[in-house]
PDB file of N, CA and C in Angstrom:
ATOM      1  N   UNK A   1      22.427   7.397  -9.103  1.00  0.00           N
ATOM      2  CA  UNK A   1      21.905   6.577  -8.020  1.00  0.00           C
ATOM      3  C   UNK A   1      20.445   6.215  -8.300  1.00  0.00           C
ATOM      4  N   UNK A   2      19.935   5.338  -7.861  1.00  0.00           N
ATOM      5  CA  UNK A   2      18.408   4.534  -8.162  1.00  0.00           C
ATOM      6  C   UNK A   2      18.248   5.464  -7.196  1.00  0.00           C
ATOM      7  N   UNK A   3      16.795   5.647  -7.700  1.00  0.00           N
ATOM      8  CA  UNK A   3      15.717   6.536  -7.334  1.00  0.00           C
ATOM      9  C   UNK A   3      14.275   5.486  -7.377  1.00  0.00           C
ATOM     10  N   UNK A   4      13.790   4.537  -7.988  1.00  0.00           N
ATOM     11  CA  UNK A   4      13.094   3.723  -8.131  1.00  0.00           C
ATOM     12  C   UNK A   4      13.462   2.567  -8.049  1.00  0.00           C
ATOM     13  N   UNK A   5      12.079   1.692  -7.723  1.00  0.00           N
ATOM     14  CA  UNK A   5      12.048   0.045  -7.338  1.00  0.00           C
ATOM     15  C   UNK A   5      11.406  -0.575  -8.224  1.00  0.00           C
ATOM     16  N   UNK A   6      11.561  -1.733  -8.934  1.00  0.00           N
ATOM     17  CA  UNK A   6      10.494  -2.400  -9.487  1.00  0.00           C
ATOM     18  C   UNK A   6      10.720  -3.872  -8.524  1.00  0.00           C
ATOM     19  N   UNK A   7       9.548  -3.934  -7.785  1.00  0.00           N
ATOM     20  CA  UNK A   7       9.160  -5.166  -6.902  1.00  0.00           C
ATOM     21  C   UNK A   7       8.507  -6.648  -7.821  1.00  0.00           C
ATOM     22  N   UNK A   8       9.026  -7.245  -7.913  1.00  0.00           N
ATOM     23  CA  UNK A   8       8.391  -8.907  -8.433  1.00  0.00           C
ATOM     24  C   UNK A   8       7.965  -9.055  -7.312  1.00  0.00           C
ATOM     25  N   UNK A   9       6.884  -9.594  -6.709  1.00  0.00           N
ATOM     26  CA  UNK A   9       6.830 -10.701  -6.036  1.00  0.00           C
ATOM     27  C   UNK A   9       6.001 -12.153  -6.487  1.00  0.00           C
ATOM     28  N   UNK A  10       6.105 -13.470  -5.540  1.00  0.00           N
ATOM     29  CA  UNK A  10       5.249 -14.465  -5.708  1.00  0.00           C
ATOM     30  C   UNK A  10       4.898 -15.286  -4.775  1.00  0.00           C
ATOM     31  N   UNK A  11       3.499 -16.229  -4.691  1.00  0.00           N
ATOM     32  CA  UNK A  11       3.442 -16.785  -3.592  1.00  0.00           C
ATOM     33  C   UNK A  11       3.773 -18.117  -4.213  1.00  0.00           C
ATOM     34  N   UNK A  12       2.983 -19.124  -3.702  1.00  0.00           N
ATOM     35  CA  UNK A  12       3.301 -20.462  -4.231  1.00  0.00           C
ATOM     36  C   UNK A  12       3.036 -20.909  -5.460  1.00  0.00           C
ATOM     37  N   UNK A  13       4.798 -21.942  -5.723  1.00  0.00           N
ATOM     38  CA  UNK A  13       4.804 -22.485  -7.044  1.00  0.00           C
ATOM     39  C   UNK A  13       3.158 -23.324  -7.116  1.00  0.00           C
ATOM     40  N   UNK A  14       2.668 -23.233  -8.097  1.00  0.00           N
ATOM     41  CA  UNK A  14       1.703 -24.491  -8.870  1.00  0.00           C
ATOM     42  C   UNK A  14       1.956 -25.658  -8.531  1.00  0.00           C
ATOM     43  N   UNK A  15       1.882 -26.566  -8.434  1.00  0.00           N
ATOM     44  CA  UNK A  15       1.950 -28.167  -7.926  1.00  0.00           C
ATOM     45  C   UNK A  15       2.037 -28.620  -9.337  1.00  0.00           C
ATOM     46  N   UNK A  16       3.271 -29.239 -10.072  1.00  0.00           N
ATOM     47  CA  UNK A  16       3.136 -29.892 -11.039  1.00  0.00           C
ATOM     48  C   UNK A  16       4.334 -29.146 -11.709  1.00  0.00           C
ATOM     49  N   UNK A  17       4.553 -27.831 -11.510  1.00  0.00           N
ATOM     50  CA  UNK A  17       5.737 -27.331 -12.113  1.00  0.00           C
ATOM     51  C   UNK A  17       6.242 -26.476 -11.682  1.00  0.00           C
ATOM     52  N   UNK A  18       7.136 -27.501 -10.665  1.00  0.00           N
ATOM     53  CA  UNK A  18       7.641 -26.786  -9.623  1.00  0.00           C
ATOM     54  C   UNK A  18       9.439 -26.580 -10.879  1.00  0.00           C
ATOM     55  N   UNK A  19       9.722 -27.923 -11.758  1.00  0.00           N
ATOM     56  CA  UNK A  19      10.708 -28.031 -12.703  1.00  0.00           C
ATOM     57  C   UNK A  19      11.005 -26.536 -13.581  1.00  0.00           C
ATOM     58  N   UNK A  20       9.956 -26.769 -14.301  1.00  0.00           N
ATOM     59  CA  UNK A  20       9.787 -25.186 -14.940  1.00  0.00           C
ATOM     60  C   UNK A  20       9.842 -24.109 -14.319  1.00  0.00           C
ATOM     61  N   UNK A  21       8.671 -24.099 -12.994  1.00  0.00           N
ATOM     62  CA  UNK A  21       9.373 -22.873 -11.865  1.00  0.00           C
ATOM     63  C   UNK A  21      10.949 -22.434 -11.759  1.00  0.00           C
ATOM     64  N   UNK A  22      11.758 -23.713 -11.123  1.00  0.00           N
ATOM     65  CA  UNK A  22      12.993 -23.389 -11.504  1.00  0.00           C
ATOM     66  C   UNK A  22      13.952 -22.925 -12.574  1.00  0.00           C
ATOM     67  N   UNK A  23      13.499 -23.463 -13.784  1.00  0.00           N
ATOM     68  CA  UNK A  23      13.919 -22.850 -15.014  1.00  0.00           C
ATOM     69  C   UNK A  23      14.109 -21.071 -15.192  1.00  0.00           C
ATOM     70  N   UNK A  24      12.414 -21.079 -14.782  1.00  0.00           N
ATOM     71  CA  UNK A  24      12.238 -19.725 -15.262  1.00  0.00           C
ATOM     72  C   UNK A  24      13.077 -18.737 -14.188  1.00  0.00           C
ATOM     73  N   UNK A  25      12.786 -19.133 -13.182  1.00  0.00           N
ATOM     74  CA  UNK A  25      13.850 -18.597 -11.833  1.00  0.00           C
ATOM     75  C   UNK A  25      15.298 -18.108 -12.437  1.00  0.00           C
ATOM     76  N   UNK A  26      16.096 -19.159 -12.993  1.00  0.00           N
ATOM     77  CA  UNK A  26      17.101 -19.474 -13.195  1.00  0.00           C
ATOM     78  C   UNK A  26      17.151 -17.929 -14.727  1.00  0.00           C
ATOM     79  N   UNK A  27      16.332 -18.566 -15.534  1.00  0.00           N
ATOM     80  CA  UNK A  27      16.472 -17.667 -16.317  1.00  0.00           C
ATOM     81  C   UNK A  27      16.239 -15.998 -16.043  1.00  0.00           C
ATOM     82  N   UNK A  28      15.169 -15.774 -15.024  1.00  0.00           N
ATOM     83  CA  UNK A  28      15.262 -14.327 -14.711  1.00  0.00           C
ATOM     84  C   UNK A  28      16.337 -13.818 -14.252  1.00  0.00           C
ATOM     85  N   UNK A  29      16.902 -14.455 -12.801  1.00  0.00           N
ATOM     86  CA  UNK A  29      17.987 -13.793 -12.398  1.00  0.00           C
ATOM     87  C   UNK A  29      19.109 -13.581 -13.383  1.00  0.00           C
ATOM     88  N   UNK A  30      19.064 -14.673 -14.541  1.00  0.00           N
ATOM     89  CA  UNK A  30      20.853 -14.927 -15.212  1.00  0.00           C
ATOM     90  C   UNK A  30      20.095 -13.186 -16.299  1.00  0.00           C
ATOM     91  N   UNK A  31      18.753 -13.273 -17.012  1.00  0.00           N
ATOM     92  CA  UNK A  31      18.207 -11.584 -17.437  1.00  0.00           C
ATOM     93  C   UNK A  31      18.942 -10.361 -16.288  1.00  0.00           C
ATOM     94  N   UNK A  32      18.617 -10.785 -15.445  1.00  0.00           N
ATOM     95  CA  UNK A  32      18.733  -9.244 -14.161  1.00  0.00           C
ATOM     96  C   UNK A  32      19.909  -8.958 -14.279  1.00  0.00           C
ATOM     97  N   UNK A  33      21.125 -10.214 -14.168  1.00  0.00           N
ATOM     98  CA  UNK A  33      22.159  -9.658 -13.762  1.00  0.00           C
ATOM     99  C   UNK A  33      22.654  -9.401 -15.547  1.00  0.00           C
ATOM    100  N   UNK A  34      22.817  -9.614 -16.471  1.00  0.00           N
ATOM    101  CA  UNK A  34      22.895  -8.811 -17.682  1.00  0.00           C
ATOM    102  C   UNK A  34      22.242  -7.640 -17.278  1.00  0.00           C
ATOM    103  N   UNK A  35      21.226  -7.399 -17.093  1.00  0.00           N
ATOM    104  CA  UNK A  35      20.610  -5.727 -17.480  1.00  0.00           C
ATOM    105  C   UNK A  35      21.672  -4.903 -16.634  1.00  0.00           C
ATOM    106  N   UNK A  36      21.891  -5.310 -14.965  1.00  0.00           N
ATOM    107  CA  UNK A  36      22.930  -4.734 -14.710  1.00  0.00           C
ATOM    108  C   UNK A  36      24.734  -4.685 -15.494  1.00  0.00           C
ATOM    109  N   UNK A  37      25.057  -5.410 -15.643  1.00  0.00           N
ATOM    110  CA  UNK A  37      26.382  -6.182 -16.428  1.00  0.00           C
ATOM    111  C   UNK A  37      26.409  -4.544 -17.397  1.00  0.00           C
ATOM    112  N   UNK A  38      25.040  -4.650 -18.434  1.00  0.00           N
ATOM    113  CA  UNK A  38      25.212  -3.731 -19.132  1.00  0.00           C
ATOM    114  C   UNK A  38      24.291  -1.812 -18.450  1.00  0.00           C
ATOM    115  N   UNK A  39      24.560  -1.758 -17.699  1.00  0.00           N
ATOM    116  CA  UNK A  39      24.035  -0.900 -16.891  1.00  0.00           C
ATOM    117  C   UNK A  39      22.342  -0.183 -16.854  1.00  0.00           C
ATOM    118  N   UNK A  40      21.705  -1.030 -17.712  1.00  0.00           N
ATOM    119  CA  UNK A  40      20.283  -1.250 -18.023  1.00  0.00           C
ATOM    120  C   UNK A  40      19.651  -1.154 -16.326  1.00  0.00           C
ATOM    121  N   UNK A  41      20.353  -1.457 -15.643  1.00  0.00           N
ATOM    122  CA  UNK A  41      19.474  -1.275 -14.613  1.00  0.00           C
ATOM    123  C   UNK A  41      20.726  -1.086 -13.540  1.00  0.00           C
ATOM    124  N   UNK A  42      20.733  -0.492 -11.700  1.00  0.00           N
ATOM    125  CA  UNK A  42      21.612  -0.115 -11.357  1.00  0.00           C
ATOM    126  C   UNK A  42      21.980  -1.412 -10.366  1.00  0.00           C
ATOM    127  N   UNK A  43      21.003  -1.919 -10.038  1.00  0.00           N
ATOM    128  CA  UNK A  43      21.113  -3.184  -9.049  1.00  0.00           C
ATOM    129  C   UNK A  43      19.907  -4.187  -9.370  1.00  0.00           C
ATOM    130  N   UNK A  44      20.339  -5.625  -8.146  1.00  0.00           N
ATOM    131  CA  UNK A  44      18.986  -5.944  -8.018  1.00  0.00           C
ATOM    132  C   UNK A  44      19.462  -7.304  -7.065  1.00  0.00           C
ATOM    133  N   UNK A  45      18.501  -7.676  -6.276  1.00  0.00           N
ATOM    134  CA  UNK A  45      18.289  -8.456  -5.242  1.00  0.00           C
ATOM    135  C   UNK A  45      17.267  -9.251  -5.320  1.00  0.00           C
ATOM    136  N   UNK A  46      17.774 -10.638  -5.180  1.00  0.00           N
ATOM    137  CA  UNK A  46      16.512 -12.067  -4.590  1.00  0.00           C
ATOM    138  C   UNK A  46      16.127 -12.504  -3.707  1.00  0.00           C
ATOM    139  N   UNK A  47      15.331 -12.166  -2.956  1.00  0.00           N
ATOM    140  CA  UNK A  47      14.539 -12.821  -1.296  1.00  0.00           C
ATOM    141  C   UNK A  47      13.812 -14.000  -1.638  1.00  0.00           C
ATOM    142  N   UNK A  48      14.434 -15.245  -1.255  1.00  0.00           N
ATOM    143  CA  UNK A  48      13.104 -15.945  -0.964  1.00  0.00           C
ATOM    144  C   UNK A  48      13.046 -16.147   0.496  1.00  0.00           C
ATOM    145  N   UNK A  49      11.501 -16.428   0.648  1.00  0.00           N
ATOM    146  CA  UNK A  49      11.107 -16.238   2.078  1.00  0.00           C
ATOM    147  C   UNK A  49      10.943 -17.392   2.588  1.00  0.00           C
ATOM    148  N   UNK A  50      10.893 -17.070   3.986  1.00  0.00           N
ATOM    149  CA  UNK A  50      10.158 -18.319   4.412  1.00  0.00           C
ATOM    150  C   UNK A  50       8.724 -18.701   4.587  1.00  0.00           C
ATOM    151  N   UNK A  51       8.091 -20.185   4.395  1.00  0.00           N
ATOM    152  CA  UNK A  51       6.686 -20.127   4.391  1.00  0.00           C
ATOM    153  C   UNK A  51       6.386 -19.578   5.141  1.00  0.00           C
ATOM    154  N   UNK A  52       4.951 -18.303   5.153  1.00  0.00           N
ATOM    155  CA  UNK A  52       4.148 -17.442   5.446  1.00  0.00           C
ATOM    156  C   UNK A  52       3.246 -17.612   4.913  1.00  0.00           C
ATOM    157  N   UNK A  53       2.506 -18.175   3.544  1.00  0.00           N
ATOM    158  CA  UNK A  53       1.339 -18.044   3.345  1.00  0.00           C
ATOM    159  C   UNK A  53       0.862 -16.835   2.559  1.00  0.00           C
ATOM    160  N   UNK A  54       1.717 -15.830   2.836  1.00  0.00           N
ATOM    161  CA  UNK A  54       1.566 -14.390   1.588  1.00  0.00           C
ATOM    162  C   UNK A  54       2.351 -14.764   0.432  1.00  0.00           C
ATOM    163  N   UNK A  55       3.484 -14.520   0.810  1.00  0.00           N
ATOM    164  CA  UNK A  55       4.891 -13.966  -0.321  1.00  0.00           C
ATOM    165  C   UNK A  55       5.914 -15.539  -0.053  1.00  0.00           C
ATOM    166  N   UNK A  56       6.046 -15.762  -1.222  1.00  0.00           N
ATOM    167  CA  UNK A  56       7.212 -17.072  -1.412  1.00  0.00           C
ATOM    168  C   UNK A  56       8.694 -16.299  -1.674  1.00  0.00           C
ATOM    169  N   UNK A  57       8.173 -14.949  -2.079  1.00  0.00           N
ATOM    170  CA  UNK A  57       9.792 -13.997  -2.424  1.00  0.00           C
ATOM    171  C   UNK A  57       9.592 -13.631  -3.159  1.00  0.00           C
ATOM    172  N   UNK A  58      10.755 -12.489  -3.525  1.00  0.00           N
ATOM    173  CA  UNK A  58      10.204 -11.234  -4.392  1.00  0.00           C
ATOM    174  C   UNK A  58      11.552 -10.906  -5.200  1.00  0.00           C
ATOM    175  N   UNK A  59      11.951 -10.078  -5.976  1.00  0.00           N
ATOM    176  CA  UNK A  59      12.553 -10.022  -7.121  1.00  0.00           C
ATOM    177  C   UNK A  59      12.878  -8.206  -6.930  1.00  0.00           C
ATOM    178  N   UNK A  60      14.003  -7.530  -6.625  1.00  0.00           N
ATOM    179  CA  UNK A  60      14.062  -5.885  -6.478  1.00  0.00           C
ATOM    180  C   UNK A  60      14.858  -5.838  -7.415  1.00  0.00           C
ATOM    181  N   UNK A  61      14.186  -4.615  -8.651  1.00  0.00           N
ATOM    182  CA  UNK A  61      14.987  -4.200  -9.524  1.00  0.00           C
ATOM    183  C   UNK A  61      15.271  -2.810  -9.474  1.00  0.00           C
ATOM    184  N   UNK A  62      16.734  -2.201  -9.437  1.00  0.00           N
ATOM    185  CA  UNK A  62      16.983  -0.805  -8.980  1.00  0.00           C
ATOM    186  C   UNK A  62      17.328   0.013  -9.610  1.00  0.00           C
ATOM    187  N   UNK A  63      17.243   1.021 -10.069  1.00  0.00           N
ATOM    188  CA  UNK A  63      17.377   2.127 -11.194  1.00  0.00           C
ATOM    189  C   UNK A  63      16.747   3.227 -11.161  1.00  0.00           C
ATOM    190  N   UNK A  64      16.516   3.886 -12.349  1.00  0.00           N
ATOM    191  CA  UNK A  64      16.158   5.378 -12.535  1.00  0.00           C
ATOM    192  C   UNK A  64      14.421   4.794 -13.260  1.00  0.00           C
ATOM    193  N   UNK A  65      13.630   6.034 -13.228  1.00  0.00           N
ATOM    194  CA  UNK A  65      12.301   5.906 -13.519  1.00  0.00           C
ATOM    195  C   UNK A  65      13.015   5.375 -14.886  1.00  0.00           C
ATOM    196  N   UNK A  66      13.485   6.270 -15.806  1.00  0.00           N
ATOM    197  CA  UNK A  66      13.339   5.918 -17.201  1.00  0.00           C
ATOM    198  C   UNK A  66      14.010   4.432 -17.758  1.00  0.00           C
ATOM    199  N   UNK A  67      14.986   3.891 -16.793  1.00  0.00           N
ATOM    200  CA  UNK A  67      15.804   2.479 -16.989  1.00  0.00           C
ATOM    201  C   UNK A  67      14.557   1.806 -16.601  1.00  0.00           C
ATOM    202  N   UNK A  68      14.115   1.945 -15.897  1.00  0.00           N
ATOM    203  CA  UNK A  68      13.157   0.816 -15.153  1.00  0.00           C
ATOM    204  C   UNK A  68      11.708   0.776 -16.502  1.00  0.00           C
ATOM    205  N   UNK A  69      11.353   1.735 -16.760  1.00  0.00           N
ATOM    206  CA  UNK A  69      10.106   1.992 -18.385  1.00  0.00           C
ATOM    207  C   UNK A  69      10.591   1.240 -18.853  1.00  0.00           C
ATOM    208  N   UNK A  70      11.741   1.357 -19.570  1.00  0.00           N
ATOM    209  CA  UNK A  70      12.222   0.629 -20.207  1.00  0.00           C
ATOM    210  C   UNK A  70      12.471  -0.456 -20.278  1.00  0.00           C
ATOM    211  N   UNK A  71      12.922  -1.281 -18.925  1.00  0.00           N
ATOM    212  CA  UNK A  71      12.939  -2.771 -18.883  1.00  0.00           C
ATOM    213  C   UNK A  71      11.714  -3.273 -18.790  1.00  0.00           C
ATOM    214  N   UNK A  72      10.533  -2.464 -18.117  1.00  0.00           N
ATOM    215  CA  UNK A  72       9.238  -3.039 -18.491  1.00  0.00           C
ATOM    216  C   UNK A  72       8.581  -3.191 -20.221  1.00  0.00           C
ATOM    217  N   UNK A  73       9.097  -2.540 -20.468  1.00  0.00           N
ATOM    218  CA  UNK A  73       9.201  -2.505 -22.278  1.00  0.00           C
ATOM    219  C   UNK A  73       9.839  -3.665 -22.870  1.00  0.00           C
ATOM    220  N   UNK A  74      10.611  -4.103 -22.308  1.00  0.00           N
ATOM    221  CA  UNK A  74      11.983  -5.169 -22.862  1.00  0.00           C
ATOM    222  C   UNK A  74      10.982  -6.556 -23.213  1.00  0.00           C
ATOM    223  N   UNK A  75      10.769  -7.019 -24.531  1.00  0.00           N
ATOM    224  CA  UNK A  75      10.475  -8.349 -24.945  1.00  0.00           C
ATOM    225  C   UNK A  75      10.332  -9.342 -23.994  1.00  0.00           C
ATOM    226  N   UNK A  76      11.749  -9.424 -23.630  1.00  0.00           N
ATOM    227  CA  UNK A  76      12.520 -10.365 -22.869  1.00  0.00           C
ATOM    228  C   UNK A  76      11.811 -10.201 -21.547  1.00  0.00           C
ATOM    229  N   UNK A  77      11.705  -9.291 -20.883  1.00  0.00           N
ATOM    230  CA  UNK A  77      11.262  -9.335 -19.699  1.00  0.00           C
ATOM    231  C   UNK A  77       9.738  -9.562 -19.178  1.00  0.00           C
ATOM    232  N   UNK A  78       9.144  -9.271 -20.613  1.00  0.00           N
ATOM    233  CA  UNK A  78       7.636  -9.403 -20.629  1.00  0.00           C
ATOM    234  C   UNK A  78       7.299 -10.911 -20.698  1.00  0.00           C
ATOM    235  N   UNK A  79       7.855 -11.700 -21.319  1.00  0.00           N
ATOM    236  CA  UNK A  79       8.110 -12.887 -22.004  1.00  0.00           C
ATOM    237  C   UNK A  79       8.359 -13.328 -20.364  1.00  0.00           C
ATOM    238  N   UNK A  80       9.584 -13.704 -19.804  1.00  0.00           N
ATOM    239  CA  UNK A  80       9.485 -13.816 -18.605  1.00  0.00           C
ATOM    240  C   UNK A  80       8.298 -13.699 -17.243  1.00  0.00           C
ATOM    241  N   UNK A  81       7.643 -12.641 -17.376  1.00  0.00           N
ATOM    242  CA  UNK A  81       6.760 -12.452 -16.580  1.00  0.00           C
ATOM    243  C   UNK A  81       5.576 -13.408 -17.069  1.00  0.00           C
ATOM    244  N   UNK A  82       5.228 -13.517 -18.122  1.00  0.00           N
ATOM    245  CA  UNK A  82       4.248 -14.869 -18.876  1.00  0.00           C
ATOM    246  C   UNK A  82       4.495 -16.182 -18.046  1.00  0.00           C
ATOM    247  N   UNK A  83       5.753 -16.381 -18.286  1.00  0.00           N
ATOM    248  CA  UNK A  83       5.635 -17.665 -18.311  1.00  0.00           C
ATOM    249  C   UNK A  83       5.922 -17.944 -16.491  1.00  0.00           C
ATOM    250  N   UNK A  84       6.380 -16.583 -15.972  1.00  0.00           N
ATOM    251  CA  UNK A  84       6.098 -17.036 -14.063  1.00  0.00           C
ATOM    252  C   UNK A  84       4.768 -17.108 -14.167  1.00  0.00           C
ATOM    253  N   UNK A  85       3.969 -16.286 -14.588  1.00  0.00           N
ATOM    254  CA  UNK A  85       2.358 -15.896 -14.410  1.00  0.00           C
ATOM    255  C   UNK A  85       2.137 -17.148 -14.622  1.00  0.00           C
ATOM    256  N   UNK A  86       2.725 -18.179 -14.858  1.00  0.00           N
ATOM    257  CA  UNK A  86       1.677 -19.635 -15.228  1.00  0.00           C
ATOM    258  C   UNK A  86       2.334 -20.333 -14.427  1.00  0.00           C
ATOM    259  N   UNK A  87       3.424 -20.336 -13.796  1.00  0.00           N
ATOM    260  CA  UNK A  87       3.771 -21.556 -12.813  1.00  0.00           C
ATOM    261  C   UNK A  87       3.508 -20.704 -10.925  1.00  0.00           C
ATOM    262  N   UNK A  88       3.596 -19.961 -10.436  1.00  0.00           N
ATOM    263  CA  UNK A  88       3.251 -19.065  -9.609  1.00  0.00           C
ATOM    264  C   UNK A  88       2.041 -18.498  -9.245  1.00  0.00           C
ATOM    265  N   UNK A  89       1.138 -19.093  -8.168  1.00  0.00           N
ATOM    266  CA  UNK A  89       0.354 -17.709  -7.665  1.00  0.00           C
ATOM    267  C   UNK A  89       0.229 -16.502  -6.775  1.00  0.00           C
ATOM    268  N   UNK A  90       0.052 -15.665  -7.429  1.00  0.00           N
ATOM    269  CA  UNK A  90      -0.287 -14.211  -6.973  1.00  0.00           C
ATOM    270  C   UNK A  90       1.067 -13.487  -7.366  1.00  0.00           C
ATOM    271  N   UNK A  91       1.099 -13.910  -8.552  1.00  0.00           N
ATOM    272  CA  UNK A  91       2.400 -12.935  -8.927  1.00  0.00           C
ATOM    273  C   UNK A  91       1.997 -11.400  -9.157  1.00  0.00           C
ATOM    274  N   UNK A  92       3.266 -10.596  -8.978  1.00  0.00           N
ATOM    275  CA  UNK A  92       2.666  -9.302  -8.768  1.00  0.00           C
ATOM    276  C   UNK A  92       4.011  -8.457  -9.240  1.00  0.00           C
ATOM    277  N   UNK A  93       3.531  -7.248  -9.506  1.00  0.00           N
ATOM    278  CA  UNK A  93       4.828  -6.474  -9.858  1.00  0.00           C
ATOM    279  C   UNK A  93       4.291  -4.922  -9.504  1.00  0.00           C
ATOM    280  N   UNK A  94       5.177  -4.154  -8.487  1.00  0.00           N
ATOM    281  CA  UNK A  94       4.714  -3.125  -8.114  1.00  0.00           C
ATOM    282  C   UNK A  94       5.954  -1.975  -8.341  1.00  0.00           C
ATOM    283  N   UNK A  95       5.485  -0.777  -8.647  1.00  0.00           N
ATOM    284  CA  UNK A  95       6.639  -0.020  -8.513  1.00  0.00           C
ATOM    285  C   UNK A  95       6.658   0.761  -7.468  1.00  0.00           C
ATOM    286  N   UNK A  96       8.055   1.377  -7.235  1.00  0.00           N
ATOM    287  CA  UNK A  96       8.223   2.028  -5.419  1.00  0.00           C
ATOM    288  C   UNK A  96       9.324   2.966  -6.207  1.00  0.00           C
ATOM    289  N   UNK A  97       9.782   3.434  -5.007  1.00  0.00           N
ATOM    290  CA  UNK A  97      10.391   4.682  -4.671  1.00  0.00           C
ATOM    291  C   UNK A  97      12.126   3.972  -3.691  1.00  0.00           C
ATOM    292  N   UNK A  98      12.978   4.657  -3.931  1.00  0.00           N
ATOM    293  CA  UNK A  98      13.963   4.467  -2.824  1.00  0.00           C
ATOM    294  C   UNK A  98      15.323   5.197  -2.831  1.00  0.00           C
ATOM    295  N   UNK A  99      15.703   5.264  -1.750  1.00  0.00           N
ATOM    296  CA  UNK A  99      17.230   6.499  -1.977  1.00  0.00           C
ATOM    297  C   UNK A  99      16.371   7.514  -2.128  1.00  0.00           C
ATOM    298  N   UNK A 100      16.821   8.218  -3.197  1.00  0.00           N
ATOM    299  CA  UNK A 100      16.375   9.931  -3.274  1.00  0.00           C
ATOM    300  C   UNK A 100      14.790  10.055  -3.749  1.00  0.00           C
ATOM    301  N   UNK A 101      14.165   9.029  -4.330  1.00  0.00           N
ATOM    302  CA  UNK A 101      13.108   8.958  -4.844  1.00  0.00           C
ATOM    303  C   UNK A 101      12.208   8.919  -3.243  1.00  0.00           C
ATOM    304  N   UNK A 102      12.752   8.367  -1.897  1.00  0.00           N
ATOM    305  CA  UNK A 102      11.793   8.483  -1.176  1.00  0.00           C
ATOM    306  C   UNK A 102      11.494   9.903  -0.432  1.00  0.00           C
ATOM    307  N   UNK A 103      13.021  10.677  -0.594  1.00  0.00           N
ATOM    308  CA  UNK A 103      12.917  11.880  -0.294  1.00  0.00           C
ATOM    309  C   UNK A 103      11.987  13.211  -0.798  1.00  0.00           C
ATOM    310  N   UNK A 104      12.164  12.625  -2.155  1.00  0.00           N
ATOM    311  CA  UNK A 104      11.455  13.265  -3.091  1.00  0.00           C
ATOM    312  C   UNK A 104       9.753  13.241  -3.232  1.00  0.00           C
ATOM    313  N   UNK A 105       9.270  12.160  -2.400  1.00  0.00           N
ATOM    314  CA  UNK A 105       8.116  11.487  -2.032  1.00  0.00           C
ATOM    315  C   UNK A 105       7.369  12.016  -0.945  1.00  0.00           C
ATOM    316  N   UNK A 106       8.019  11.737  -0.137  1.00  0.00           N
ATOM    317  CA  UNK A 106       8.116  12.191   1.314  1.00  0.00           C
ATOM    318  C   UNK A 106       6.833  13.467   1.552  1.00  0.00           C
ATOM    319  N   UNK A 107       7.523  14.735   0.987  1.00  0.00           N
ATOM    320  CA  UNK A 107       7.314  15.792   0.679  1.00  0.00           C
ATOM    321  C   UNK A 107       5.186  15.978   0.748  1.00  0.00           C
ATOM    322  N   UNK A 108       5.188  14.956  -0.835  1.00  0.00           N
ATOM    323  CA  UNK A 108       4.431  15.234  -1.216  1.00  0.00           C
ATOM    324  C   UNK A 108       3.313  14.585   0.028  1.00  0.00           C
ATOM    325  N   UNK A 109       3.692  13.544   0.644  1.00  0.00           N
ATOM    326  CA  UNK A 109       3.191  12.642   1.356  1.00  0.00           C
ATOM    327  C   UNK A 109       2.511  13.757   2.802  1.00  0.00           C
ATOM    328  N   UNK A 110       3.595  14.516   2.995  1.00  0.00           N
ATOM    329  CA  UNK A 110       3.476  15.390   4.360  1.00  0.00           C
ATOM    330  C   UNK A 110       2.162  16.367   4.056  1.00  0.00           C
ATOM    331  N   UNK A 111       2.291  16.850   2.683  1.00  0.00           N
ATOM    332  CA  UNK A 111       1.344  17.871   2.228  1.00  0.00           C
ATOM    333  C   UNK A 111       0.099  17.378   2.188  1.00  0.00           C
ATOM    334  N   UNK A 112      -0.030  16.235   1.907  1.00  0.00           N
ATOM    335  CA  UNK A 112      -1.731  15.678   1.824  1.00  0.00           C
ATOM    336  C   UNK A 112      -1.919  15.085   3.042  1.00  0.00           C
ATOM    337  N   UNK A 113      -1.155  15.149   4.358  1.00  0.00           N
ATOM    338  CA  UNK A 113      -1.652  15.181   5.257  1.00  0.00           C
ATOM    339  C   UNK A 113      -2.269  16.249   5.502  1.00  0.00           C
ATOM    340  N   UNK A 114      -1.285  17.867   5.680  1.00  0.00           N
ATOM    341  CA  UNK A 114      -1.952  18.468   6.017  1.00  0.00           C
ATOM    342  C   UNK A 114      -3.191  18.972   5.660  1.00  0.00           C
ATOM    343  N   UNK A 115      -4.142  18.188   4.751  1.00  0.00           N
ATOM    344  CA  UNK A 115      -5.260  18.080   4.197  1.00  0.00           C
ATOM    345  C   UNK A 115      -6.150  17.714   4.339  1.00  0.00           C
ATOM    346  N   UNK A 116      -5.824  16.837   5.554  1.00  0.00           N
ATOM    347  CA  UNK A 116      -6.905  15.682   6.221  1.00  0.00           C
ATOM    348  C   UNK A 116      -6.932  16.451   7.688  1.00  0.00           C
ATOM    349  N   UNK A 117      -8.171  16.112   7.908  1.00  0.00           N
ATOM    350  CA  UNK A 117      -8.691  16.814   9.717  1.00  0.00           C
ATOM    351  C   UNK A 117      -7.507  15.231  10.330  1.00  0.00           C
ATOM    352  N   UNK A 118      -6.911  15.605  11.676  1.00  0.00           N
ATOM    353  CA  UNK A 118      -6.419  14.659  12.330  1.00  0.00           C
ATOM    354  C   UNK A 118      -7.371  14.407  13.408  1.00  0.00           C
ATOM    355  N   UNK A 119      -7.450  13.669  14.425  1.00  0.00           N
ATOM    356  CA  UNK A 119      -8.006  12.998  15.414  1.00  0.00           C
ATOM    357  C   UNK A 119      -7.171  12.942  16.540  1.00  0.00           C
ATOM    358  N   UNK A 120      -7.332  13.553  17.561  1.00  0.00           N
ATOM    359  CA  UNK A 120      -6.890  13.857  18.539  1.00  0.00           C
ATOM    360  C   UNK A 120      -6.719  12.107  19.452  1.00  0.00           C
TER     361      UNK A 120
END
């Protein structure tokens, strides 16, 4: 079971290549769903949003810490992230926790509270 997240997100396409935007779109998801196909990764999901002004939508890739290293390692996927980084701003890629990984989190999260004075 995924234990980790790798988050894409992006805000607005560039004005001028919005064409290529789509390309590359096209080409990540048809990457994602291979990595799953071949079990490189365990899932993954596409949000696009509605205008807000933050986030245009985001990209969830689901797996184990060490699948997920690894696809950040992958040629292919680095290569990809280039060429959004030039039609997209505020692209971003964050990693998270989920399923058992938040349980596993949790924990540590409770303990460094009890570390901090609280405020009545």
């Amino acid at each position: 079971m995924a234990d980790r997240v790798v988050v894409i997100s992006w805000g607005q396409t560039v004005r001028g290549r919005e064409q290529h935007g789509l390309e590359v779109f096209e080409a990540s998801v048809g990457y994602y769903a291979q990595l799953q196909e071949a079990g490189r990764i365990e899932s993954f999901d596409v949000l696009l949003l509605e205008p807000n002004g933050l986030m245009d939508g985001c990209m969830l890739l689901r797996g184990s810490h060490a699948q997920l290293d690894a696809v950040r390692e992958d040629e292919r996927f680095r290569r990809l992230l280039i060429d959004a980084s030039l039609i997209v701003d505020d692209l971003r890629i964050t990693e998270g926790y989920t399923a058992e990984g938040i349980e596993q989190t949790m924990p540590l999260y409770a303990e460094a509270i009890g570390h901090v004075p609280q405020m009545a």
